[in-house]
N, C-alpha and C. Protein backbone atom coordinates (compact mmCIF):
# COMPACT_ATOMS: atom_id res chain seq x y z
N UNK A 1 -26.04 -165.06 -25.62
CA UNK A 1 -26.13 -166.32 -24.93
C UNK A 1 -24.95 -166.43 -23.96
N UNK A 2 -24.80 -166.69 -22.65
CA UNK A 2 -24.24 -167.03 -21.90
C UNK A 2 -23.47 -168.15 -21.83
N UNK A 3 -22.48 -168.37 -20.82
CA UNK A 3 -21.49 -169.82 -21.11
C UNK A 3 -22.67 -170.55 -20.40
N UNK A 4 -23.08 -170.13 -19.21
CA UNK A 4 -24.23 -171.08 -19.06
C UNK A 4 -25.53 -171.80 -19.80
N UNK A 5 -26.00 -171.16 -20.61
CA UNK A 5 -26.55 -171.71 -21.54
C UNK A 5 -26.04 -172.61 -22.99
N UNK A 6 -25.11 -172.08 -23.18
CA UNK A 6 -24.08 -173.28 -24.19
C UNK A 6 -23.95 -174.47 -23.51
N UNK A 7 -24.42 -175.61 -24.44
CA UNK A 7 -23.87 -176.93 -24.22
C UNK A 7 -22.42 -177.26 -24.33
N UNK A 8 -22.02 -177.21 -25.29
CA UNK A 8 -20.97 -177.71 -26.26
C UNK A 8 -20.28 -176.08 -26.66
N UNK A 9 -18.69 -176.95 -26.77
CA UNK A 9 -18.11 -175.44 -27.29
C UNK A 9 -16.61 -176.15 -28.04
N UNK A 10 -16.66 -175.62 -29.04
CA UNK A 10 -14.95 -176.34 -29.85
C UNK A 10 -13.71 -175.00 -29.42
N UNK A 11 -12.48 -175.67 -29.63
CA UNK A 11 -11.53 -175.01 -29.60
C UNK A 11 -10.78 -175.32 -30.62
N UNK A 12 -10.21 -174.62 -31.46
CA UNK A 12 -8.97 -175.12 -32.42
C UNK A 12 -7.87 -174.83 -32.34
N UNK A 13 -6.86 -175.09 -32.78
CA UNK A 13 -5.37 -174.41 -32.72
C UNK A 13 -4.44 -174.94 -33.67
N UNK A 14 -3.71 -174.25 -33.77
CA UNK A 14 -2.22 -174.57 -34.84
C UNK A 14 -0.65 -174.22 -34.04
N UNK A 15 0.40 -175.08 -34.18
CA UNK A 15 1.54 -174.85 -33.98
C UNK A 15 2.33 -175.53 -34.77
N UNK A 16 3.76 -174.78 -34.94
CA UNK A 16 4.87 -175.41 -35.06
C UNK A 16 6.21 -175.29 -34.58
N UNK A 17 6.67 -175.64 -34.78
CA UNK A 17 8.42 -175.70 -33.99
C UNK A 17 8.87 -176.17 -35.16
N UNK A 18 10.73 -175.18 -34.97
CA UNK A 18 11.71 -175.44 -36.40
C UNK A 18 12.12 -176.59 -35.35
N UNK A 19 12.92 -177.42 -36.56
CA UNK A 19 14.20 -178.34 -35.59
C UNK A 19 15.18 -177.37 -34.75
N UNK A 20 15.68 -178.05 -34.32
CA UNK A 20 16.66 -177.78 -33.32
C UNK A 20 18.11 -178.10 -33.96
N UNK A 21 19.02 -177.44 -33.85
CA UNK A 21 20.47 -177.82 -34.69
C UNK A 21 21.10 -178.16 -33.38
N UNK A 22 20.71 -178.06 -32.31
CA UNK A 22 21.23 -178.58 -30.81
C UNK A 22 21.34 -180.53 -30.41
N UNK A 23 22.46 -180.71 -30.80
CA UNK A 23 22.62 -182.43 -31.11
C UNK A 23 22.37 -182.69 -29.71
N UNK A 24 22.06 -182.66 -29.13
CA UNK A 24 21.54 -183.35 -27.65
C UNK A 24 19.99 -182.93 -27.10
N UNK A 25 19.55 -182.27 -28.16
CA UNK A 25 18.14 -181.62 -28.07
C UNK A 25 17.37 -182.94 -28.46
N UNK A 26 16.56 -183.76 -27.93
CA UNK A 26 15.67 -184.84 -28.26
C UNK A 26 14.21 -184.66 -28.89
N UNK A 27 13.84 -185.11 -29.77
CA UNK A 27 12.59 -185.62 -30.25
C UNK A 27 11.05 -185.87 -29.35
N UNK A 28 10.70 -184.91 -29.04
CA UNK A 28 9.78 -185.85 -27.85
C UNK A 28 8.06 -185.21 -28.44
N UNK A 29 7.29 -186.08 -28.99
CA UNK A 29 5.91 -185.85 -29.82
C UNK A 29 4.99 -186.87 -29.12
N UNK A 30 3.62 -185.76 -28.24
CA UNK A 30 2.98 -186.67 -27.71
C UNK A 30 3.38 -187.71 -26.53
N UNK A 31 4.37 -186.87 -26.03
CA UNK A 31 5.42 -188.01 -24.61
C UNK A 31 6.44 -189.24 -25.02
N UNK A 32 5.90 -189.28 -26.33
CA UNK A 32 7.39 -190.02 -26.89
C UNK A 32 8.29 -189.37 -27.03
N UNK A 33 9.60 -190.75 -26.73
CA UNK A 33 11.08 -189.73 -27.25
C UNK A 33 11.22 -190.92 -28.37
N UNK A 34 11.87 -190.04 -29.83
CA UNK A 34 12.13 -190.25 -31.13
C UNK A 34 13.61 -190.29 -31.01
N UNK A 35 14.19 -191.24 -30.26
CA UNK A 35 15.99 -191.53 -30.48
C UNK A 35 16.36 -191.54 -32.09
N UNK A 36 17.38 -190.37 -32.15
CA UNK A 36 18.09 -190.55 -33.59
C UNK A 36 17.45 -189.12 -34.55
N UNK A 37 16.25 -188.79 -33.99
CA UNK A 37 15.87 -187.72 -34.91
C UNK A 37 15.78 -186.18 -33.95
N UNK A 38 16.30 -185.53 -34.76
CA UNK A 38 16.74 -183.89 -34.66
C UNK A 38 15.46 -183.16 -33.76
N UNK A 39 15.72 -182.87 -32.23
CA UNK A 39 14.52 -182.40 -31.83
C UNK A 39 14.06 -180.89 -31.81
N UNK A 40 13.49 -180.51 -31.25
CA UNK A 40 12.79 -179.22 -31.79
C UNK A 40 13.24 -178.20 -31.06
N UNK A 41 13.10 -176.82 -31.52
CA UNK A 41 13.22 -175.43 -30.47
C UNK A 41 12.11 -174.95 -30.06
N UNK A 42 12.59 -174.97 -28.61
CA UNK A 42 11.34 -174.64 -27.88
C UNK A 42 12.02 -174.50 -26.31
N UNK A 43 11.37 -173.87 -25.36
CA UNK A 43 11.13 -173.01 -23.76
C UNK A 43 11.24 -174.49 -23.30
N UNK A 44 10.10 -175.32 -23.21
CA UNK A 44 9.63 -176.27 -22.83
C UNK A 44 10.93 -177.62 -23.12
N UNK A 45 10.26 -178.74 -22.91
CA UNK A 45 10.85 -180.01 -23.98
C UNK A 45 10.18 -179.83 -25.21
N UNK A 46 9.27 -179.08 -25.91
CA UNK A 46 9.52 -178.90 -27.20
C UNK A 46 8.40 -179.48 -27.96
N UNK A 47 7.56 -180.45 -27.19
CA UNK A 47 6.52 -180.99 -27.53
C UNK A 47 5.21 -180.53 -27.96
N UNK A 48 5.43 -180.67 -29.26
CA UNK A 48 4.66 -179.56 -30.35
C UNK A 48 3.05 -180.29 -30.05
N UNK A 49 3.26 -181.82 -29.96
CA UNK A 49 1.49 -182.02 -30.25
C UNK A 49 1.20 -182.22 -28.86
N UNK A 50 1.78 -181.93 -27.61
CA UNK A 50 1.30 -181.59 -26.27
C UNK A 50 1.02 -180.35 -26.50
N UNK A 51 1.57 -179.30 -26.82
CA UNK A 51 1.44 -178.15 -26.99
C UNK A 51 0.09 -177.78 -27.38
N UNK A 52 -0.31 -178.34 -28.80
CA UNK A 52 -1.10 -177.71 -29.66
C UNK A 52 -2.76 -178.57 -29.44
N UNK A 53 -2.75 -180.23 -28.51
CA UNK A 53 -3.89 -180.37 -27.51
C UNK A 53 -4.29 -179.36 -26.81
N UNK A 54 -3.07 -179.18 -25.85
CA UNK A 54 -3.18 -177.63 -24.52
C UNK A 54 -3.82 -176.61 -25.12
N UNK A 55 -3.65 -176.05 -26.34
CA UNK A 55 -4.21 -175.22 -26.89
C UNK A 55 -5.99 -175.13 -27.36
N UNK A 56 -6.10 -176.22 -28.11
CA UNK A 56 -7.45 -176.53 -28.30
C UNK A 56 -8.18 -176.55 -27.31
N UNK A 57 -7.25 -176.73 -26.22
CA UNK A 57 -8.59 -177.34 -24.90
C UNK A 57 -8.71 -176.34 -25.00
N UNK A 58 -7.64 -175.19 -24.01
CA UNK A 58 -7.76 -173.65 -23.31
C UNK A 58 -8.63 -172.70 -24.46
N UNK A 59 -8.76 -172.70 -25.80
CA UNK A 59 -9.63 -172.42 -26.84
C UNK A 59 -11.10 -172.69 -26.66
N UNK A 60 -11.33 -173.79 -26.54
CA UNK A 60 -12.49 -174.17 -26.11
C UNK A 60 -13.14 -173.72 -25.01
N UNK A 61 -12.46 -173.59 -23.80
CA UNK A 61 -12.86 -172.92 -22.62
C UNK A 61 -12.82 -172.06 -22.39
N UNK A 62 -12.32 -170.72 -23.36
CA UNK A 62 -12.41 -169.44 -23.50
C UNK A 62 -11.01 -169.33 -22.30
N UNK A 63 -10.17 -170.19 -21.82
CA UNK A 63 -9.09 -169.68 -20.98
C UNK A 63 -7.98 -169.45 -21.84
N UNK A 64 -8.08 -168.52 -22.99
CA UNK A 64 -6.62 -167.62 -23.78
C UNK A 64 -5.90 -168.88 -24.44
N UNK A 65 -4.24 -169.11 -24.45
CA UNK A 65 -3.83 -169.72 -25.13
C UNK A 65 -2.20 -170.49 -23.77
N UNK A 66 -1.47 -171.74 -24.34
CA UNK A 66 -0.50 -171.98 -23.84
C UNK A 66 0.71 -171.14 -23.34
N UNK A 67 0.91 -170.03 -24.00
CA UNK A 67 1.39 -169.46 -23.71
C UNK A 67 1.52 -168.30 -22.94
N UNK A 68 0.15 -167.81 -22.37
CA UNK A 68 -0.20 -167.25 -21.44
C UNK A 68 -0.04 -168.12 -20.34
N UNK A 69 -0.49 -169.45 -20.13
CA UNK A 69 -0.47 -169.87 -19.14
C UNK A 69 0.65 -170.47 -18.67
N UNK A 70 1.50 -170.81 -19.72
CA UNK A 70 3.06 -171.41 -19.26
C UNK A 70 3.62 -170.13 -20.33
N UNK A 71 4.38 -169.08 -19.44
CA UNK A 71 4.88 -168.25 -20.69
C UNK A 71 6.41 -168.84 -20.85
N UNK A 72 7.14 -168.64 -22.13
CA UNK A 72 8.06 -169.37 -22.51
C UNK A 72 9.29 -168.10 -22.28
N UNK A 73 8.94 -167.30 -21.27
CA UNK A 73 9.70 -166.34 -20.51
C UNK A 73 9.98 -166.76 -18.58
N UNK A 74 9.06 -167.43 -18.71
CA UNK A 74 9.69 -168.11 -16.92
C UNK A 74 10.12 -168.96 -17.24
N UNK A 75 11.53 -168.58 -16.16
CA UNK A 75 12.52 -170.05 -15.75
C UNK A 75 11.36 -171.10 -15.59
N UNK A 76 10.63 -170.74 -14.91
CA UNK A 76 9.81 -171.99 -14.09
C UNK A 76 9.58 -173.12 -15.24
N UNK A 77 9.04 -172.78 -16.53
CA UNK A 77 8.62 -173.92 -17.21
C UNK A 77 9.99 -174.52 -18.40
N UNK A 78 11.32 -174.04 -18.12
CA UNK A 78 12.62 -174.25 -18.95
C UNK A 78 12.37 -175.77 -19.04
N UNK A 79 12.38 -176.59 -19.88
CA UNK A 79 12.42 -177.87 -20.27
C UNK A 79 11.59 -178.66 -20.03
N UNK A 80 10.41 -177.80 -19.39
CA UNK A 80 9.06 -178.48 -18.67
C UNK A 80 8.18 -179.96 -19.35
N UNK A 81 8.07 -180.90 -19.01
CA UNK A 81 7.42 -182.03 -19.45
C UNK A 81 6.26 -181.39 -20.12
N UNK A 82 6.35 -181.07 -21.06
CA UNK A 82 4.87 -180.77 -21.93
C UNK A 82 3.40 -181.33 -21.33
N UNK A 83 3.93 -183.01 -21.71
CA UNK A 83 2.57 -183.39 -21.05
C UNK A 83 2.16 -183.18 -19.91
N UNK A 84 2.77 -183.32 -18.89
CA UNK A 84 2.36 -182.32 -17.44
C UNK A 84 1.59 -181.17 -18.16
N UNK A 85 2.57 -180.00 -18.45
CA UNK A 85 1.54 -178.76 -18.68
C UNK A 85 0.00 -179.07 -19.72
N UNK A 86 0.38 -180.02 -20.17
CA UNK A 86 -1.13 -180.41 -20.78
C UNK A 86 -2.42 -181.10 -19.79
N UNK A 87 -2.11 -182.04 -19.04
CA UNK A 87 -2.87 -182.25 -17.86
C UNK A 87 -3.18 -181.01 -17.01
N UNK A 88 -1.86 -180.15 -16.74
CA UNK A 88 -2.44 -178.86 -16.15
C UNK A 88 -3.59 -177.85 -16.96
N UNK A 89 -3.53 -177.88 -18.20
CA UNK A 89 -4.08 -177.14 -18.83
C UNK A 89 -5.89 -177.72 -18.88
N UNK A 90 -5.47 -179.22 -18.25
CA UNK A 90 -7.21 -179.94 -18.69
C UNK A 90 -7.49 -179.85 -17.39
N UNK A 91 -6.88 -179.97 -16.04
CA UNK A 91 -7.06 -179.32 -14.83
C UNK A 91 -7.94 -178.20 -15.25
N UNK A 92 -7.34 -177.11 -15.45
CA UNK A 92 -7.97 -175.79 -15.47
C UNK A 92 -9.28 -175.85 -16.75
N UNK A 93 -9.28 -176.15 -17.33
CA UNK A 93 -10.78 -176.43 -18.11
C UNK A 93 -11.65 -177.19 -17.48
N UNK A 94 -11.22 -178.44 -16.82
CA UNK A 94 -12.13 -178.74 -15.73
C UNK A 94 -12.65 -177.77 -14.11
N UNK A 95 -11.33 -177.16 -14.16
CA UNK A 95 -11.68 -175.98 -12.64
C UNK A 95 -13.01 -175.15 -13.42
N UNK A 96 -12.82 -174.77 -14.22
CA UNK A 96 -13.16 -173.33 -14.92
C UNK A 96 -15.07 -173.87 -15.47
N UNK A 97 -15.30 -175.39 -15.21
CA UNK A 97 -16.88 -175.52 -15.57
C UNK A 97 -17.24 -176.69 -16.80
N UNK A 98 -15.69 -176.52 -17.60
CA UNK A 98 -16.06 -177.72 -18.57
C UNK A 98 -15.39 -179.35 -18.35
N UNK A 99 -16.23 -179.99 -19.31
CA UNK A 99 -16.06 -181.51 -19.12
C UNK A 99 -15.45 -181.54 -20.76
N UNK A 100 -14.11 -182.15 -20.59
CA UNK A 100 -13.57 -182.56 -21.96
C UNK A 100 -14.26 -183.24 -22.27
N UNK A 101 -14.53 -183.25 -23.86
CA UNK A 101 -15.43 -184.74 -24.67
C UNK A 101 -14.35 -185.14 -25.10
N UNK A 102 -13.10 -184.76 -25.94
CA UNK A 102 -12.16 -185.40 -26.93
C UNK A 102 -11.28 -184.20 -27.80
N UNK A 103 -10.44 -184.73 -27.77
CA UNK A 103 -8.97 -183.91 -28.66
C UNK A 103 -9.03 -184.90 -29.39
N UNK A 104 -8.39 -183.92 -31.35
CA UNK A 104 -8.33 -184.48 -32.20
C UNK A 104 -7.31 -183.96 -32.78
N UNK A 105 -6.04 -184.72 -32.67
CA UNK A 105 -4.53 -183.74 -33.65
C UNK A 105 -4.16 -184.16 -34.95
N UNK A 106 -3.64 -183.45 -35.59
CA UNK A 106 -3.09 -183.61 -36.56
C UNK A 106 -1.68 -183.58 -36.94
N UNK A 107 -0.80 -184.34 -37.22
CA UNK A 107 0.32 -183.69 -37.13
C UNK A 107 1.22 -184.09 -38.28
N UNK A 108 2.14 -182.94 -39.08
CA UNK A 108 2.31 -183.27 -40.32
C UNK A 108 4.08 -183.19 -40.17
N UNK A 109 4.12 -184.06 -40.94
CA UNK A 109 5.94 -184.69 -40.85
C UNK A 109 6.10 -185.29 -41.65
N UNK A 110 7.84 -185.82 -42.14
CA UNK A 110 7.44 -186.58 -43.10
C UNK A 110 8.11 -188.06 -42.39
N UNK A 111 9.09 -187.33 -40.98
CA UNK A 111 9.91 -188.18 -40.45
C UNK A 111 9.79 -187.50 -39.08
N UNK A 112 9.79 -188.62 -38.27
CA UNK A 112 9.78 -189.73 -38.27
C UNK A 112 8.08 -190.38 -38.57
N UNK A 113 8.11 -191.69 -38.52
CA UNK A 113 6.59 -192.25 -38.65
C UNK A 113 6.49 -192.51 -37.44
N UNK A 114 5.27 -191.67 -37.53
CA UNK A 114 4.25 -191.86 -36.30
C UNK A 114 3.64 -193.15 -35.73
N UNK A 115 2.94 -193.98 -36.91
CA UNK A 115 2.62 -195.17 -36.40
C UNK A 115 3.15 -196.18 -35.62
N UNK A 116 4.46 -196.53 -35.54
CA UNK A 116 4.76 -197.43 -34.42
C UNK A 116 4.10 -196.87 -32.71
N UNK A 117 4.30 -195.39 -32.88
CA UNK A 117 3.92 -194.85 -31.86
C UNK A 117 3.28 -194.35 -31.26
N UNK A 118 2.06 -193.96 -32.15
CA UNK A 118 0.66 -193.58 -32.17
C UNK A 118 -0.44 -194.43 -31.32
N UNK A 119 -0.37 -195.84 -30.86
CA UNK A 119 -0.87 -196.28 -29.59
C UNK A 119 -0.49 -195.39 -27.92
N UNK A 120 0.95 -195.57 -28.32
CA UNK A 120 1.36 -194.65 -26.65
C UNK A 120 1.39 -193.41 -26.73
N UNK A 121 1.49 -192.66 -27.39
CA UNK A 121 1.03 -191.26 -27.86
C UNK A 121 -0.28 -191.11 -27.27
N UNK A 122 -1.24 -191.74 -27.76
CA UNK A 122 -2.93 -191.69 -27.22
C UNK A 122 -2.65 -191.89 -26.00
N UNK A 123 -2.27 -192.75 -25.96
CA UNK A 123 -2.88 -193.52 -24.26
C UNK A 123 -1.76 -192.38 -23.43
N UNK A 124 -0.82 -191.62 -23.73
CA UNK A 124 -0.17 -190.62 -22.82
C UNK A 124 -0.79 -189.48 -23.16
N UNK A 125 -1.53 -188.95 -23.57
CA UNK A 125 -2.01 -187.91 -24.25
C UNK A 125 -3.30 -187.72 -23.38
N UNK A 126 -4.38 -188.95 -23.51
CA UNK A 126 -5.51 -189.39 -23.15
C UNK A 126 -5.55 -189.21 -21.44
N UNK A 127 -4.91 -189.85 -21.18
CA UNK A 127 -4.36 -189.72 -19.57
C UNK A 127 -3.88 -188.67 -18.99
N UNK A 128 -3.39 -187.64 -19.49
CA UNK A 128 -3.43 -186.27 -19.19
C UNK A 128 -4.23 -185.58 -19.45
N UNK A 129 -4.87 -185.52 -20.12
CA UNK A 129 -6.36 -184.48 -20.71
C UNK A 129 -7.39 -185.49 -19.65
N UNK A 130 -7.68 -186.75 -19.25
CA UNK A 130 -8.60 -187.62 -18.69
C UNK A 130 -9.88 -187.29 -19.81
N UNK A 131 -9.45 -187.75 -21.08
CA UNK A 131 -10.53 -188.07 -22.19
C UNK A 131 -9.75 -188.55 -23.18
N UNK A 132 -10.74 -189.27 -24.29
CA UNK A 132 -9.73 -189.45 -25.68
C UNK A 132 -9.52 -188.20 -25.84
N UNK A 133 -7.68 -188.59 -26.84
CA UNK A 133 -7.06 -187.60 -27.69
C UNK A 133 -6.41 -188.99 -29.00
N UNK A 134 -6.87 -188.60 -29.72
CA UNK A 134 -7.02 -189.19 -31.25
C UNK A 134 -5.41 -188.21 -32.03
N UNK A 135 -4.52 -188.71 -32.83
CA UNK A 135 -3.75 -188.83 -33.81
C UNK A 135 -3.79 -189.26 -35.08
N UNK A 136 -3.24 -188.11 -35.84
CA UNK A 136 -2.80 -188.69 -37.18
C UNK A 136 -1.77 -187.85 -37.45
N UNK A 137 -1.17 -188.66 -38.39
CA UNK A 137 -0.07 -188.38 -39.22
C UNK A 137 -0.24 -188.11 -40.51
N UNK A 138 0.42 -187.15 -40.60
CA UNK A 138 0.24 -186.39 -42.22
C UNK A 138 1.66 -186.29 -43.09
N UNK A 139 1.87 -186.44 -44.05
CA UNK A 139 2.95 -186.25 -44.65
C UNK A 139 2.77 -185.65 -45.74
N UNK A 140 4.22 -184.60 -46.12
CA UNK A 140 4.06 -183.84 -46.74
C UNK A 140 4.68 -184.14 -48.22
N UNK A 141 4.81 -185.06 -48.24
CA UNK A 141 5.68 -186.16 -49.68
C UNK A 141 7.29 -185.06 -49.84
N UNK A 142 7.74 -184.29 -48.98
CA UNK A 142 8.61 -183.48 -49.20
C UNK A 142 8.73 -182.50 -49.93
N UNK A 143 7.13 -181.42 -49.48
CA UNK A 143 6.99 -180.50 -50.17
C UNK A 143 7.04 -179.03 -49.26
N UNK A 144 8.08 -178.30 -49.58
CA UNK A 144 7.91 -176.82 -48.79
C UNK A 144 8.98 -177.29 -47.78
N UNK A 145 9.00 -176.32 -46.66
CA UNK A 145 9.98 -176.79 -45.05
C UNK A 145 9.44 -177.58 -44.28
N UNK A 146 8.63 -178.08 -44.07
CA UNK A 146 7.99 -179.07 -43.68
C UNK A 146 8.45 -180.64 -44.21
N UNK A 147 8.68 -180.54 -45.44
CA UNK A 147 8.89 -181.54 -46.46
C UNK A 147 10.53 -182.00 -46.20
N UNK A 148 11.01 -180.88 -46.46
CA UNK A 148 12.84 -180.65 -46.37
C UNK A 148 12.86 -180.63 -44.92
N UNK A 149 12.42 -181.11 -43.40
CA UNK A 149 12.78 -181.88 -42.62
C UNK A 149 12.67 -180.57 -41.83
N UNK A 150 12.55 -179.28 -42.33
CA UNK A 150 12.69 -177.69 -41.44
C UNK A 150 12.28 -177.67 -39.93
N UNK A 151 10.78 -178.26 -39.61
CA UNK A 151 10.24 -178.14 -38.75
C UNK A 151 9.26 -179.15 -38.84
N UNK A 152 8.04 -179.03 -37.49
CA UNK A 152 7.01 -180.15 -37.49
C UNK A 152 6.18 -179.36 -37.19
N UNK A 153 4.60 -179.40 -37.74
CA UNK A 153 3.26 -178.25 -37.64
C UNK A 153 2.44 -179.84 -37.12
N UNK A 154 1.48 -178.79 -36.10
CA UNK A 154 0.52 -179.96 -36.01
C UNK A 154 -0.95 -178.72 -36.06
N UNK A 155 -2.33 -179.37 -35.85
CA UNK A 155 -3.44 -178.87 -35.77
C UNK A 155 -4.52 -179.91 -34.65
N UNK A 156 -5.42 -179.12 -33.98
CA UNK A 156 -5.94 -180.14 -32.88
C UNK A 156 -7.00 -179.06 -32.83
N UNK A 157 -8.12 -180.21 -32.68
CA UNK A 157 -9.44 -179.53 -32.19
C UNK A 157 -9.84 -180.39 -31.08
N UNK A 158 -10.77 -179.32 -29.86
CA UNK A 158 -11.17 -180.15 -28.99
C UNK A 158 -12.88 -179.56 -28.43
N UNK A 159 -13.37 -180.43 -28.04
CA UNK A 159 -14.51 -180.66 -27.44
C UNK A 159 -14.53 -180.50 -26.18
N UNK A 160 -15.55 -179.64 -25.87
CA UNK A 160 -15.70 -179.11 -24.26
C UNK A 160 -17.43 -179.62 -24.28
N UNK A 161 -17.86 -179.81 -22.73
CA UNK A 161 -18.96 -179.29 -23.01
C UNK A 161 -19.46 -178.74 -21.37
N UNK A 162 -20.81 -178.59 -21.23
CA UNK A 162 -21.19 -178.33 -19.82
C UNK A 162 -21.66 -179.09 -19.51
């Protein structure tokens, strides 16, 4: 069967990022910045659930993964606004034939809480992809490195269609 004949097509993905022991390294999840909490290592600004949307889409559209397309070896993308490269990334799924239906993330932490921030998260998320992108927060009751504050994992599936 051809891409032309497919309606519908999912993408999935997984990432994580350790913290950062870099005290001026910021928090930034979903285009928020998290003042006060330990931010992540990463090429980019670090933004694990921009990241791991970008991924699901480019999954879905058969265009490879984030890191092919922003490699975390060019200067060019050093501290790069995540969410930018995520709008770029729904750019190119739209160049390439598909119509986003919706991103769905997951993202597991135990700190900070998501909910105060999980309205502007969407609505910055949403506005770069130009479709819903849906959040949740997962916690790990402080079990494993995840738990002990190590790092932040998220998971995101997304909806393409023709």
């Amino acid at each position: 069967m051809s891409d032309a004949e497919i309606g519908y097509r999912v993408g999935h993905a997984f990432d994580v990022h350790a913290r950062s022991e870099d005290p001026n390294r910021v928090l930034v999840l979903g285009g928020v910045t998290f003042l006060g909490e330990p931010g992540l290592k990463g090429h980019s600004d670090a933004d694990l659930v921009a990241h791991v949307c970008a991924d699901a889409l480019l999954s879905a559209a058969g265009l490879g993964d984030i890191g092919a397309m922003f490699p975390d070896t060019s200067a060019e993308f050093a501290g790069a606004d995540s969410v930018e490269l995520l709008r770029q990334a729904a750019q190119a799924v739209r160049a390439s034939g598909w119509r986003v239906g919706n991103v769905d993330c997951s993202v597991v932490l135990d700190r900070p809480l998501l909910t105060p921030a999980k309205p502007t998260m969407e609505a910055k998320l949403s506005a770069a992809v130009g479709a819903p992108v849906t959040l949740t927060g997962r916690r790990t009751e402080g079990l494993g490195a995840l738990g002990r504050g190590e790092g932040i994992a998220a998971w995101a599936v997304a909806l393409v269609a023709k």
